[in-house]
PDB file of N, CA and C in Angstrom:
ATOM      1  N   UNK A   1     -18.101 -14.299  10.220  1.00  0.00           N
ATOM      2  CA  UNK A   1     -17.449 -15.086   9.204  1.00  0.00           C
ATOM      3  C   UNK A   1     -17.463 -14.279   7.919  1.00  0.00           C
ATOM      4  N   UNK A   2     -16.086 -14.208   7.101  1.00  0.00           N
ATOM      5  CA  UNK A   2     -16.226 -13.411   5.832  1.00  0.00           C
ATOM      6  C   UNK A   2     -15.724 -14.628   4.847  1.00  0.00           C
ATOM      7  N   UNK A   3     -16.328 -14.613   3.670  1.00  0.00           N
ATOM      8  CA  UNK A   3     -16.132 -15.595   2.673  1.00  0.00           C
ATOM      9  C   UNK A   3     -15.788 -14.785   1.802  1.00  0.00           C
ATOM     10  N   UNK A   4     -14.666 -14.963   1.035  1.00  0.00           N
ATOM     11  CA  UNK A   4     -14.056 -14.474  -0.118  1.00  0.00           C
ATOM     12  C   UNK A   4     -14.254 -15.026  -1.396  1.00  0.00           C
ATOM     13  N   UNK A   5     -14.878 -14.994  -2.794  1.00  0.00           N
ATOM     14  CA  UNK A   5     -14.880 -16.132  -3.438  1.00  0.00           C
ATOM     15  C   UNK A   5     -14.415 -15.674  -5.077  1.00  0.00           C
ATOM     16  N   UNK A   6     -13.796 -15.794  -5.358  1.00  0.00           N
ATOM     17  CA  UNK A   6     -13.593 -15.293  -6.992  1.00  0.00           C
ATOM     18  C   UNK A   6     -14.640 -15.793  -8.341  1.00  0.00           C
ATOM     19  N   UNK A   7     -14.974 -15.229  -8.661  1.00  0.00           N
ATOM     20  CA  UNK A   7     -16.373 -14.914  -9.669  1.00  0.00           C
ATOM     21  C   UNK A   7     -16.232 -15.768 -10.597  1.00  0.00           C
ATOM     22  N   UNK A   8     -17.470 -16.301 -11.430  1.00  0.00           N
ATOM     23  CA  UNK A   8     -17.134 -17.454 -12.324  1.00  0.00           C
ATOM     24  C   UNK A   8     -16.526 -17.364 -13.529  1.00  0.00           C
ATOM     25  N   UNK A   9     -16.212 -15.981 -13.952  1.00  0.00           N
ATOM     26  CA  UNK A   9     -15.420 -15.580 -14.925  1.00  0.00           C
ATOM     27  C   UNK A   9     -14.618 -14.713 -14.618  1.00  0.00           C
ATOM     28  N   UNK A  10     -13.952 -14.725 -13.722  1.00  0.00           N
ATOM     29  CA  UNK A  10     -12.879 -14.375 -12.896  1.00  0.00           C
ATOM     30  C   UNK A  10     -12.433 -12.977 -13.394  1.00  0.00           C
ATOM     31  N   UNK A  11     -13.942 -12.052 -12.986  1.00  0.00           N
ATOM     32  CA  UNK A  11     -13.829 -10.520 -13.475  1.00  0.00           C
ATOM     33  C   UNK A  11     -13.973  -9.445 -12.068  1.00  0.00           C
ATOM     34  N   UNK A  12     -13.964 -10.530 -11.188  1.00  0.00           N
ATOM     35  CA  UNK A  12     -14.073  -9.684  -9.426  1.00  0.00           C
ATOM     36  C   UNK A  12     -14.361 -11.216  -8.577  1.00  0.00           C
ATOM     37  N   UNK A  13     -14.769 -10.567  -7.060  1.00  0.00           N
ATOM     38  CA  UNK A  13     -14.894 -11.393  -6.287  1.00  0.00           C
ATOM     39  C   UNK A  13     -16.259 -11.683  -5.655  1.00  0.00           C
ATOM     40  N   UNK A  14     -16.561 -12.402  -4.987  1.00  0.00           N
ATOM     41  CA  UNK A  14     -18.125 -12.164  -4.736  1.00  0.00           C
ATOM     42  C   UNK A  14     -17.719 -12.432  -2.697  1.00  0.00           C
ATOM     43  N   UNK A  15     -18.435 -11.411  -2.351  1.00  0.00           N
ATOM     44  CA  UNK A  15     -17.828 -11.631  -0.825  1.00  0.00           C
ATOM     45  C   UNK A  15     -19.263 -11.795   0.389  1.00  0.00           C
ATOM     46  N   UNK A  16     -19.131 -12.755   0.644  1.00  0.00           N
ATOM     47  CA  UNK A  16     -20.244 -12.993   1.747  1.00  0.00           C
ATOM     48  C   UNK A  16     -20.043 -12.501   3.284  1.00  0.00           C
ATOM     49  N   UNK A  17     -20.731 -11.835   4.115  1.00  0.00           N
ATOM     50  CA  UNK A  17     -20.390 -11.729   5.282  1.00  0.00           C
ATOM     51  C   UNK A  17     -21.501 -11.943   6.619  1.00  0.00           C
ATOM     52  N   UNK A  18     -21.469 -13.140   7.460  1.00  0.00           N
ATOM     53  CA  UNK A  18     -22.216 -13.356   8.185  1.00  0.00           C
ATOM     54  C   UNK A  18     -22.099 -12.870   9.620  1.00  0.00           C
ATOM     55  N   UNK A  19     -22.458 -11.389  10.096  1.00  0.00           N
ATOM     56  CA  UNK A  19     -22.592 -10.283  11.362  1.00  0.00           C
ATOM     57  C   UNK A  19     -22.043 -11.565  12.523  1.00  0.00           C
ATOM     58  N   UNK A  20     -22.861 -12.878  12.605  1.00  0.00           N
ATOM     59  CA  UNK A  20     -22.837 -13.300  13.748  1.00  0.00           C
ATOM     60  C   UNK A  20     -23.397 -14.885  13.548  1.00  0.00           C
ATOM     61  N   UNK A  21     -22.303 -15.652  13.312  1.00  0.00           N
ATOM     62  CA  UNK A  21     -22.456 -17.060  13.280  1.00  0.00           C
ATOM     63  C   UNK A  21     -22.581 -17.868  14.220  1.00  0.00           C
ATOM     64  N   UNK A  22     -23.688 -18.560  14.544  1.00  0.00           N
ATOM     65  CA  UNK A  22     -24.047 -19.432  15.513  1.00  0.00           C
ATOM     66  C   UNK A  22     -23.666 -20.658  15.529  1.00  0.00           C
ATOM     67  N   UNK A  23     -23.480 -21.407  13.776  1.00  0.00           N
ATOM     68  CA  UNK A  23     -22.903 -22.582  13.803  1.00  0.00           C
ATOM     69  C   UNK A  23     -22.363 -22.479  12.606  1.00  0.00           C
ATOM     70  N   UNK A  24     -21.612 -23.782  12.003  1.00  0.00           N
ATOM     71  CA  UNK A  24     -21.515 -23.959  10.539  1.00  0.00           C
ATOM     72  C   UNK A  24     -21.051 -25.110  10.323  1.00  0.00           C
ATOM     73  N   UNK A  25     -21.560 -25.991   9.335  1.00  0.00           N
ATOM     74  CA  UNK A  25     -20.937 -27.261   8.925  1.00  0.00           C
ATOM     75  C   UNK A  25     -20.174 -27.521   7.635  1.00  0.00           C
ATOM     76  N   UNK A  26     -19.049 -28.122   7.477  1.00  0.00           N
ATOM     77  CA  UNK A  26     -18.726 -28.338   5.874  1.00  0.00           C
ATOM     78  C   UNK A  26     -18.323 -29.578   5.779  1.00  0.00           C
ATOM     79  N   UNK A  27     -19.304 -29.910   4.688  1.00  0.00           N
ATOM     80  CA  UNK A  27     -18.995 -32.101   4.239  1.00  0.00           C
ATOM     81  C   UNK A  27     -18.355 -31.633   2.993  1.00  0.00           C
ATOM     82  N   UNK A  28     -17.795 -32.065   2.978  1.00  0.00           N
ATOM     83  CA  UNK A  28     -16.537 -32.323   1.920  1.00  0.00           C
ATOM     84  C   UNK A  28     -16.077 -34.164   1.684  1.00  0.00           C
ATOM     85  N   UNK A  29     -16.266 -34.363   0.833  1.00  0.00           N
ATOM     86  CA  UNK A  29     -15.891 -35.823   1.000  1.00  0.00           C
ATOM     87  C   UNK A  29     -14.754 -36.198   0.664  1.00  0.00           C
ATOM     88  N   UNK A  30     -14.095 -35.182  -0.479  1.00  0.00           N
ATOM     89  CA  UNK A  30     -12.738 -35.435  -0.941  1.00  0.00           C
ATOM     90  C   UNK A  30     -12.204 -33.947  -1.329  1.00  0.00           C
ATOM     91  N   UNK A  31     -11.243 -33.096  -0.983  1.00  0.00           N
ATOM     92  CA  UNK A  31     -10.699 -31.956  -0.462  1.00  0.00           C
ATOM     93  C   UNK A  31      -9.602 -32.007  -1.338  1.00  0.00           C
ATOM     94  N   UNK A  32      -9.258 -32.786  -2.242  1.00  0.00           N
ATOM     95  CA  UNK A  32      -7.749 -33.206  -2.778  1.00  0.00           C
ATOM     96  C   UNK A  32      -8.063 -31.897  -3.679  1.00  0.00           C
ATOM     97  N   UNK A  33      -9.753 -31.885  -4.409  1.00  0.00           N
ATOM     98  CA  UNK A  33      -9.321 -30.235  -5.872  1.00  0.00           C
ATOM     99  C   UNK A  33     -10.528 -29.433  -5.128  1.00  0.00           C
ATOM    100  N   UNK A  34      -9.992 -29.617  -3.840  1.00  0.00           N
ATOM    101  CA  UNK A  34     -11.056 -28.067  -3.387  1.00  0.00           C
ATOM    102  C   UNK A  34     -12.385 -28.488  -3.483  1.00  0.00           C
ATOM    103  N   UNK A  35     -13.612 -27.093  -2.915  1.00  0.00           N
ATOM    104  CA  UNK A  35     -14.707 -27.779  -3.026  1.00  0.00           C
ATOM    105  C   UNK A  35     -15.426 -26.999  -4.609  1.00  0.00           C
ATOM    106  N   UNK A  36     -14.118 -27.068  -5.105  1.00  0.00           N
ATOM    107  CA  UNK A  36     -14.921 -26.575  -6.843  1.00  0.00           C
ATOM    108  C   UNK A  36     -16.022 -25.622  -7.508  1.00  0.00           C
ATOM    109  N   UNK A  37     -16.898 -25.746  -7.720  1.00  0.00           N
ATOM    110  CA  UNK A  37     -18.052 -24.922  -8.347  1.00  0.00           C
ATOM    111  C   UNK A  37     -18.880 -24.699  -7.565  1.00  0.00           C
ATOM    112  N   UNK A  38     -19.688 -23.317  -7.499  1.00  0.00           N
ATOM    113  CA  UNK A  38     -20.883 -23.164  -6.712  1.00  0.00           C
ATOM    114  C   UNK A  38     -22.097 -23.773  -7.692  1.00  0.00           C
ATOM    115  N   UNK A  39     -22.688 -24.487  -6.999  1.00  0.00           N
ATOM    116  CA  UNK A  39     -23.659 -25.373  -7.507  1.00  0.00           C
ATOM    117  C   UNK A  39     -25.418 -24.195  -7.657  1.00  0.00           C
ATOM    118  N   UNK A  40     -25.356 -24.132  -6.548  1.00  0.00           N
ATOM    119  CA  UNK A  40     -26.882 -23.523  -6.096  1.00  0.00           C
ATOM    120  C   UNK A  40     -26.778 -23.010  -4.474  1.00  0.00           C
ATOM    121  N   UNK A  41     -27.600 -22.233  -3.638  1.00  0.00           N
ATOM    122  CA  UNK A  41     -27.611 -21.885  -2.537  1.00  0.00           C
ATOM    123  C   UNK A  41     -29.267 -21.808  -2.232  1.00  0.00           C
ATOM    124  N   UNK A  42     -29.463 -21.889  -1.075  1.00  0.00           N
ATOM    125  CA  UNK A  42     -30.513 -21.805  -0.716  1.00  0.00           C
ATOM    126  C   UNK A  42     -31.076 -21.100   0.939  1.00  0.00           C
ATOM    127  N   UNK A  43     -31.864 -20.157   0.847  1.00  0.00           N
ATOM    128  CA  UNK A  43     -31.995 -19.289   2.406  1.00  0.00           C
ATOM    129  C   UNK A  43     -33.128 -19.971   2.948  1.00  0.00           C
ATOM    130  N   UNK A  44     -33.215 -20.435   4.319  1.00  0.00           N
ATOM    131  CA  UNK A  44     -34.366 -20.707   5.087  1.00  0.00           C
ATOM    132  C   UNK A  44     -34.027 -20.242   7.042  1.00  0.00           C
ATOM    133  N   UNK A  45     -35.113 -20.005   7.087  1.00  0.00           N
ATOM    134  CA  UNK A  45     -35.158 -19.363   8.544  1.00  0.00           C
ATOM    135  C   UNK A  45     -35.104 -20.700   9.885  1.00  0.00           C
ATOM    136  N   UNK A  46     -34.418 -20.765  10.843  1.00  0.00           N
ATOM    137  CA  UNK A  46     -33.894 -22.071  11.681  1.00  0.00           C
ATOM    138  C   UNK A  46     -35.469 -21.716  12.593  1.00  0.00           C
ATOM    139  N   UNK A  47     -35.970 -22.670  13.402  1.00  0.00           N
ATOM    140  CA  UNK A  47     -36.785 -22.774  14.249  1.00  0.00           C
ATOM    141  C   UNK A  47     -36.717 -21.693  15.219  1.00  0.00           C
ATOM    142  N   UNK A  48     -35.393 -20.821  15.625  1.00  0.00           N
ATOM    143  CA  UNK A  48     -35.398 -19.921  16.006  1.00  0.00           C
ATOM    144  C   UNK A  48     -34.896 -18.474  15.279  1.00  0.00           C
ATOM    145  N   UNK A  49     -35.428 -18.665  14.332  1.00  0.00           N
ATOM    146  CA  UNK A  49     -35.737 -17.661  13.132  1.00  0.00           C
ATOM    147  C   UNK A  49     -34.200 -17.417  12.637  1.00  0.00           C
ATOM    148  N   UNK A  50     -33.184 -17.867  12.893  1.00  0.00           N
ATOM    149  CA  UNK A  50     -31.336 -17.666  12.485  1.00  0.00           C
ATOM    150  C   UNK A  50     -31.860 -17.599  10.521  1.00  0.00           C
ATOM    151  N   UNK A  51     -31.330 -16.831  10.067  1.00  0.00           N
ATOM    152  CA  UNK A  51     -31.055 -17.389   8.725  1.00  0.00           C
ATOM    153  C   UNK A  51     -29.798 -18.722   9.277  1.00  0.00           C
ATOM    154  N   UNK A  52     -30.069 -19.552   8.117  1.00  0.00           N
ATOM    155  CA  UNK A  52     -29.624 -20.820   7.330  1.00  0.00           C
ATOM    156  C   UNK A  52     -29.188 -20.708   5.829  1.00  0.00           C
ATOM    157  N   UNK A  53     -28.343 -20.887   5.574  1.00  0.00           N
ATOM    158  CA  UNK A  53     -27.634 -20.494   4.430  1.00  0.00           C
ATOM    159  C   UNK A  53     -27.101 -21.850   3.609  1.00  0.00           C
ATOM    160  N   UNK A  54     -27.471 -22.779   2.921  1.00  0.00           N
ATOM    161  CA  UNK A  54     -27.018 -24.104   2.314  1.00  0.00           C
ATOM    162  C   UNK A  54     -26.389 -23.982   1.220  1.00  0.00           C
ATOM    163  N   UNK A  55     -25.193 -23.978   0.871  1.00  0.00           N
ATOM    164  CA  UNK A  55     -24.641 -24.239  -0.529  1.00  0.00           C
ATOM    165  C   UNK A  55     -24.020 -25.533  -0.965  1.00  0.00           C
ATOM    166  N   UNK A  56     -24.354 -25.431  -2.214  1.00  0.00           N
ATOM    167  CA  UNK A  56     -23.897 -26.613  -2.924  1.00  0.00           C
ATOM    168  C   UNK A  56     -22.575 -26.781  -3.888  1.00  0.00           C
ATOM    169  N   UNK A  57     -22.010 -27.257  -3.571  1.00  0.00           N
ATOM    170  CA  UNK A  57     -20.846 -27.408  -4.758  1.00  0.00           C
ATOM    171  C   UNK A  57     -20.718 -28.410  -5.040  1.00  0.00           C
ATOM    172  N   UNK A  58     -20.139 -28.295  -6.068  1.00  0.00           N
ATOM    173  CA  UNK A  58     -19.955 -29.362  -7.121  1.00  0.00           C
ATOM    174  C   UNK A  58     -18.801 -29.496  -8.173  1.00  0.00           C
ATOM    175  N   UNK A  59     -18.180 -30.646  -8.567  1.00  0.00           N
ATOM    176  CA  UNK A  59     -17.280 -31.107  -9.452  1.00  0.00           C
ATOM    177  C   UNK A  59     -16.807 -32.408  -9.862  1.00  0.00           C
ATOM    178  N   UNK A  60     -16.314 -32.978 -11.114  1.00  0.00           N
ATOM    179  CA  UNK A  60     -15.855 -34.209 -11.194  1.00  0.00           C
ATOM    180  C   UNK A  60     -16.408 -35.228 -10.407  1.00  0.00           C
ATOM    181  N   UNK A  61     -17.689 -35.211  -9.804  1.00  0.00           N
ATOM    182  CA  UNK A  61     -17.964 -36.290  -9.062  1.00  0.00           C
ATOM    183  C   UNK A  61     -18.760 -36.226  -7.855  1.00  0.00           C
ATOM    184  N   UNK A  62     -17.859 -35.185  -7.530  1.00  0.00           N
ATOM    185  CA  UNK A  62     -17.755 -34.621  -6.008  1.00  0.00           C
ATOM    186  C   UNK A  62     -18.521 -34.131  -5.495  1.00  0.00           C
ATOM    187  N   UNK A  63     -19.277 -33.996  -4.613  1.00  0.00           N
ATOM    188  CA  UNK A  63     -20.313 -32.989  -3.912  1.00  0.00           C
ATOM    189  C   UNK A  63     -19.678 -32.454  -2.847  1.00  0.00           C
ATOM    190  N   UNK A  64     -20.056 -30.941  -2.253  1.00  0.00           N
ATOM    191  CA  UNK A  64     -19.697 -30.465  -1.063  1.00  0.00           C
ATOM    192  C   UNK A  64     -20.799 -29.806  -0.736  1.00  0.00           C
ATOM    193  N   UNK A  65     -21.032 -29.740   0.573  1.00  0.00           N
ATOM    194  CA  UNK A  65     -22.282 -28.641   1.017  1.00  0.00           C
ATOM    195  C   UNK A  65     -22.016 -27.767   2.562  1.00  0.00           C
ATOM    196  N   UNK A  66     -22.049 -26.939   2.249  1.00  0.00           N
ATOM    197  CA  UNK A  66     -21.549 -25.847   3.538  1.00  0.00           C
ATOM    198  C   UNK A  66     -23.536 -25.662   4.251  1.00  0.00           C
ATOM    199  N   UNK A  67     -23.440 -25.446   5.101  1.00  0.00           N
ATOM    200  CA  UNK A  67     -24.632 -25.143   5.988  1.00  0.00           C
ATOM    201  C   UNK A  67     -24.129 -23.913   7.116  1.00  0.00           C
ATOM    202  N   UNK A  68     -24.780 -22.819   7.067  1.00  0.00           N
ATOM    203  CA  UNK A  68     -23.920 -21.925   7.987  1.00  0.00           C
ATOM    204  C   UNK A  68     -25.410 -21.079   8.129  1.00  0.00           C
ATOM    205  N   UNK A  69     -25.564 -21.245   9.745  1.00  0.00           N
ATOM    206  CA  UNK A  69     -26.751 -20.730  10.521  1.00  0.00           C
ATOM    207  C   UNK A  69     -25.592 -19.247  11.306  1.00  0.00           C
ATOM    208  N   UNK A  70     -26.784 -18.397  10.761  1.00  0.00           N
ATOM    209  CA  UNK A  70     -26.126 -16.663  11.438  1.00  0.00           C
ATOM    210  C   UNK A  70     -27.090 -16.223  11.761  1.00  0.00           C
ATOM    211  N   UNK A  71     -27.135 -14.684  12.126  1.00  0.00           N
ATOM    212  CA  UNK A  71     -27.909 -13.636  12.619  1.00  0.00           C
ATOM    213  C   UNK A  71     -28.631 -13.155  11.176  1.00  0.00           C
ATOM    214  N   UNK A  72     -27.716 -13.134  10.186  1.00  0.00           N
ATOM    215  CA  UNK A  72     -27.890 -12.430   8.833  1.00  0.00           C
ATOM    216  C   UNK A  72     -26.852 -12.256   7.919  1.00  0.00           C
ATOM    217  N   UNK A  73     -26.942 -12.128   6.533  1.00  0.00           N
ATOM    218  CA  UNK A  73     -26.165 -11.684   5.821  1.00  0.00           C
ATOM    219  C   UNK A  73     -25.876 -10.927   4.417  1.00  0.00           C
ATOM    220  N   UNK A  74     -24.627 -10.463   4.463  1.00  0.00           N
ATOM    221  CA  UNK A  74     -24.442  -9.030   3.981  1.00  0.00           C
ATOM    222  C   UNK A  74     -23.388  -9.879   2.082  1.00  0.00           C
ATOM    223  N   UNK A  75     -24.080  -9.263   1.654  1.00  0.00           N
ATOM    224  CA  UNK A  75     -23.401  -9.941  -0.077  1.00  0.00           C
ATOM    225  C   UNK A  75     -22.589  -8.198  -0.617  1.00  0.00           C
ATOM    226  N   UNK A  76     -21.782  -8.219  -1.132  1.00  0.00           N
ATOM    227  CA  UNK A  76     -20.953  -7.483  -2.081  1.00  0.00           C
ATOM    228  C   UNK A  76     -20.477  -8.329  -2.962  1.00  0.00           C
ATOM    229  N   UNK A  77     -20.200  -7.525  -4.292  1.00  0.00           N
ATOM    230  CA  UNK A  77     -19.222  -7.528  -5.253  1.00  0.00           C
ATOM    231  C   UNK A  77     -18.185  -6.858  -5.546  1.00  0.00           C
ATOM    232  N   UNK A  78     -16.890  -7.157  -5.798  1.00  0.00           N
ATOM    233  CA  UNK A  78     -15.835  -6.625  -6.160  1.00  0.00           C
ATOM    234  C   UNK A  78     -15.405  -6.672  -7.423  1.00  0.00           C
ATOM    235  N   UNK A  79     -15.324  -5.984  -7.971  1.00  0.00           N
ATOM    236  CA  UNK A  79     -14.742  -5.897  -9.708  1.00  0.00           C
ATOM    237  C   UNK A  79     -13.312  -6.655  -9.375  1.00  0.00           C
ATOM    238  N   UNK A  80     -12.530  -7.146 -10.531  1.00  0.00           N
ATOM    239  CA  UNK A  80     -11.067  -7.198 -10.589  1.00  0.00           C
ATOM    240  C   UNK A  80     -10.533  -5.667 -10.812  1.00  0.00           C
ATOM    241  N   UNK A  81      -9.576  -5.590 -10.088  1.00  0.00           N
ATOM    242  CA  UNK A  81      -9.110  -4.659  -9.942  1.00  0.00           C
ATOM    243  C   UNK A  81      -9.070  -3.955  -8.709  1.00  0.00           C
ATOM    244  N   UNK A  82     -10.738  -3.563  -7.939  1.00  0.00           N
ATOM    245  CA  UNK A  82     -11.120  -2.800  -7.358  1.00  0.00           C
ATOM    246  C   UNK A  82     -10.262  -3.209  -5.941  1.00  0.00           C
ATOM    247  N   UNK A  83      -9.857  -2.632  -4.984  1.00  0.00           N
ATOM    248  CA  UNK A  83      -9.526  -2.456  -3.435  1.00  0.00           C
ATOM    249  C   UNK A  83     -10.186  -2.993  -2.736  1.00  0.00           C
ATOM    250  N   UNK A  84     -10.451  -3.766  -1.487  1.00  0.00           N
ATOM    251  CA  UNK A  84     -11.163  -3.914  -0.744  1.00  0.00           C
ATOM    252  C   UNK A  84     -11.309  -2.855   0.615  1.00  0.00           C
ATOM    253  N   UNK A  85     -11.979  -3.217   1.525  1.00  0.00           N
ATOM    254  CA  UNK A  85     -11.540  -2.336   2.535  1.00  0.00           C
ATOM    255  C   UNK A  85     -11.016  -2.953   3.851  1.00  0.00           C
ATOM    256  N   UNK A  86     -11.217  -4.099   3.655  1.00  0.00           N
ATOM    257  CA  UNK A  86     -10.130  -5.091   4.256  1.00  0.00           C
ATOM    258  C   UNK A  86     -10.700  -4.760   6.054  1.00  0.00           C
ATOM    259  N   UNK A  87     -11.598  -4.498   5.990  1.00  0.00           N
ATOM    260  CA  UNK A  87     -12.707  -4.524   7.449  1.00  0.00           C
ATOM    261  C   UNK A  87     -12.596  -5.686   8.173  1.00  0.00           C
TER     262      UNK A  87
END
């Protein structure tokens, strides 16, 4: 799984990449303006040691929370401007 996400002052991108996803959940309760702001994230290891990955978002009201159990994962930054390598 690759997550693409544009930066909070929209000066690059912030790109997540999980080698090997075992599961993933997303509650969203209302989808009408997206799931808005990154709130907070949090890493914990699953009973069979998977990283667990929890984020929080947030807006106007709204809560969203992604849960995404992998093998591991890989963080970059992208400036605006910069190329990706589109892997």
């Amino acid at each position: 799984m690759h997550i693409r996400l544009l930066g909070s002052y929209h000066d690059g991108h912030i790109e997540l990449r999980y080698p090997r996803v075992f599961r993933y959940q997303l509650h969203l309760d209302s989808g009408v303006d997206g799931h808005r702001d990154w709130c907070y994230d949090e890493f914990r290891l699953t009973d069979d040691g998977n990283l667990l990955h929890e984020i929080e978002w947030s807006g106007r009201g709204a809560v969203a929370h992604w849960l995404i159990e992998a093998s591991d994962i890989e963080f970059t930054w992208q400036p605006k401007g910069h190329a990706t390598s589109g892997a």
